[in-house]
Every structure is written in C-alpha cells, then in structure tokens.
Protein backbone atom coordinates (compact mmCIF):
# COMPACT_ATOMS: atom_id res chain seq x y z
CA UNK A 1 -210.71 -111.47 -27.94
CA UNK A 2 -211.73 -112.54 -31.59
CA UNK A 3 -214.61 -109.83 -31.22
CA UNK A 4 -212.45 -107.15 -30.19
CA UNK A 5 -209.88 -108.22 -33.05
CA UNK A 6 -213.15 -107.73 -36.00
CA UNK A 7 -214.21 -104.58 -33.96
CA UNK A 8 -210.53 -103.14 -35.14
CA UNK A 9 -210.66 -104.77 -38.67
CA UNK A 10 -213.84 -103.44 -39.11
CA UNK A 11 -213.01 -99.95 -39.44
CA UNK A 12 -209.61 -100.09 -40.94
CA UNK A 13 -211.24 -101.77 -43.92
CA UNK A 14 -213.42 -98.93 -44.24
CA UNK A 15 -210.81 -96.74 -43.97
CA UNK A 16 -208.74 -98.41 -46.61
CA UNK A 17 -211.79 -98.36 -48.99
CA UNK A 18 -211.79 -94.42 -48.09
CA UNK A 19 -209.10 -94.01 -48.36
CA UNK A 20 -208.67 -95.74 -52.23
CA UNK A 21 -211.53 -93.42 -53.37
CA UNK A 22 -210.46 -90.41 -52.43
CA UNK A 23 -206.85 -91.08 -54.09
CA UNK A 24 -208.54 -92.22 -57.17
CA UNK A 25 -210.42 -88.73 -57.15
CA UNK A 26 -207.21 -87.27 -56.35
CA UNK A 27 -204.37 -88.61 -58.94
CA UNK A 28 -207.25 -88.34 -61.65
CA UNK A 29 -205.67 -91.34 -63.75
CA UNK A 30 -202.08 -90.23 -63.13
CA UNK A 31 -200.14 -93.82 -64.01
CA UNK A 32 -196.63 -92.54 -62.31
CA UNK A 33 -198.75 -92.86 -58.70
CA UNK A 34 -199.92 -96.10 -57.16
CA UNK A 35 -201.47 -94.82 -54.28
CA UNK A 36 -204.77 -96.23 -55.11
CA UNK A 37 -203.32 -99.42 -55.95
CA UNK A 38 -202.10 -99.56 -52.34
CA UNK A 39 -205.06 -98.94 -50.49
CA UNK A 40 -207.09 -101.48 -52.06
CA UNK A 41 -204.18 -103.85 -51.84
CA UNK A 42 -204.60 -103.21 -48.03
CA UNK A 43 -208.47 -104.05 -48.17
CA UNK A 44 -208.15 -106.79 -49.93
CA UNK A 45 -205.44 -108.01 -47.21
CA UNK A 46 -208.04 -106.48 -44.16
CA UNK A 47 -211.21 -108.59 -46.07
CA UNK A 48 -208.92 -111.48 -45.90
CA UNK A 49 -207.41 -110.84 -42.01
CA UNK A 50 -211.77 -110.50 -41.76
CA UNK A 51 -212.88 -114.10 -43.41
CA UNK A 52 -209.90 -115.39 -40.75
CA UNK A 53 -210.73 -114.01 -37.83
CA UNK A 54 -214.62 -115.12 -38.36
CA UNK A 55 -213.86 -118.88 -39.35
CA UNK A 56 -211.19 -118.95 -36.08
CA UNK A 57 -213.66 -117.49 -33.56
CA UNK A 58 -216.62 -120.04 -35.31
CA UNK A 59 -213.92 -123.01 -35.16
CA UNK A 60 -212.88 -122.28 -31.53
CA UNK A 61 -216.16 -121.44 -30.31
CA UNK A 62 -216.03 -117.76 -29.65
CA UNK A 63 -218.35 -116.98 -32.06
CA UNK A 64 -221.54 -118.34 -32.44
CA UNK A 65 -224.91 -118.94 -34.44
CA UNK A 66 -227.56 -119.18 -32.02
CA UNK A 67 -230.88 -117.89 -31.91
CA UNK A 68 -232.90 -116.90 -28.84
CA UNK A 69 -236.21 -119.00 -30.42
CA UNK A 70 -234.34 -122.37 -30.39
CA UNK A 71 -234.22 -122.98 -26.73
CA UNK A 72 -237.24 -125.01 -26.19
C-alpha cells in the first residue's frame, strides 16, 4: 500500500516541478501572476507527503533495507 502511495507521489512531484518551469518560462517575470509560486508550493508539499510516506513504510515494516548478499 505504502509502495503504491510513492508510485503516485512520484510522478505528481515531477509534474509539479514541470509544471513550475514551464510557468516561469511562460509569465517571463510578470509579478501580478503567482502561478509559479504555486507549483513549487505543491512540490515542496509532494517532497514532504514523499519523506512521510518513506519513514511510515520503514517504521511499519513495509519497506525495507535488505540486501540479497547478507543471507549467509
């Protein structure tokens, strides 16, 4: 479940990233429009939702560290 939930994060990060470039390129310094501001606002809020989800999944056990060398 935790997987799934950083599969979706993921992207949507990206997308917010995107999506703050291209209306940086766009408004071309235009201070009436905060478009830009608002898309990295929502990355910084997905990077967060990100560092969560990882230290829940590591605290309940979901995710793990393990490598395949350590077994014997």
């Amino acid at each position: 479940m935790i997987t799934t939930l950083i599969y979706i994060v993921i992207p949507l990060l990206l997308l917010s990233l995107a999506g703050g470039l291209f209306f940086l390129l766009v408004d071309k310094g235009d201070t009436g429009r905060k478009r830009t501001v608002y898309f990295l606002g929502l990355r910084v809020f997905f990077a967060a939702l990100l560092i969560i989800l990882v230290v829940i999944g590591l605290y309940t056990g979901e995710l793990g560290n393990s490598v395949p060398w350590e077994d014997s």
